[in-house]
Protein backbone atom coordinates (compact mmCIF):
# COMPACT_ATOMS: atom_id res chain seq x y z
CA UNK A 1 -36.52 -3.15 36.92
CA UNK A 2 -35.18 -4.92 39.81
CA UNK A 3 -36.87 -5.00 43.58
CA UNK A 4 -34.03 -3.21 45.63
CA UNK A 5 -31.83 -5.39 47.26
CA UNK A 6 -31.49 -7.90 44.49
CA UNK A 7 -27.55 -8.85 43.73
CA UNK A 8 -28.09 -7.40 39.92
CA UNK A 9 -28.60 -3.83 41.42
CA UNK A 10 -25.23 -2.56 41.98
CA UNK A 11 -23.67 -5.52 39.33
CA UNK A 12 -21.98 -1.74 37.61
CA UNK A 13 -20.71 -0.19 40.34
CA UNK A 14 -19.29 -3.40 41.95
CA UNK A 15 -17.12 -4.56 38.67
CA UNK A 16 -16.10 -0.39 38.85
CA UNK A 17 -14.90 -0.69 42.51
CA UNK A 18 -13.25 -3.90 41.44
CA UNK A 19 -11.42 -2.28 38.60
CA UNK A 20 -10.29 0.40 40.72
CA UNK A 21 -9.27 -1.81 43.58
CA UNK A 22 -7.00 -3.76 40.89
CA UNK A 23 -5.35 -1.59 39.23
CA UNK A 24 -5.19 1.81 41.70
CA UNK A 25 -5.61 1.19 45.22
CA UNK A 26 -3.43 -1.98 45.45
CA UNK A 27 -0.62 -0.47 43.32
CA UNK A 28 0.23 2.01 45.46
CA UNK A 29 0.33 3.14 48.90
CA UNK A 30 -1.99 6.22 49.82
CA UNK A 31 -1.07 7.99 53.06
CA UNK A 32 -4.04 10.43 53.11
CA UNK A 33 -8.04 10.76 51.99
CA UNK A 34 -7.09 13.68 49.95
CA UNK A 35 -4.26 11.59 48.12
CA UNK A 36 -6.67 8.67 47.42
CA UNK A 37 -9.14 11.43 46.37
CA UNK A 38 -6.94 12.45 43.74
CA UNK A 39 -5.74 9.37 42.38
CA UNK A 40 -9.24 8.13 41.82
CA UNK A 41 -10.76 11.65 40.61
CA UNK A 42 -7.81 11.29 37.97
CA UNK A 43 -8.46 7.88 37.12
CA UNK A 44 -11.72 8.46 36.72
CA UNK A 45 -11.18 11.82 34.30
């Protein structure tokens, strides 16, 4: 296991906010939290 604070802790959820970033967020333009909510809760599911 790695000591906390270590660049290979969060190597998952980086590339996963990456993805995200890529090919949701930057697609589109979101107005509201609950809008962005959605998109990525559907993404997601």
């Amino acid at each position: 296991m790695h000591r906390k604070g270590t660049p290979s802790d969060n190597v998952c959820i980086e590339a996963f906010r990456s993805t995200i970033l890529k090919e949701l967020i930057h697609r589109q333009t979101i107005v509201t939290f609950q809008e962005g909510k959605k998109l990525v809760e559907n993404y997601i599911v």
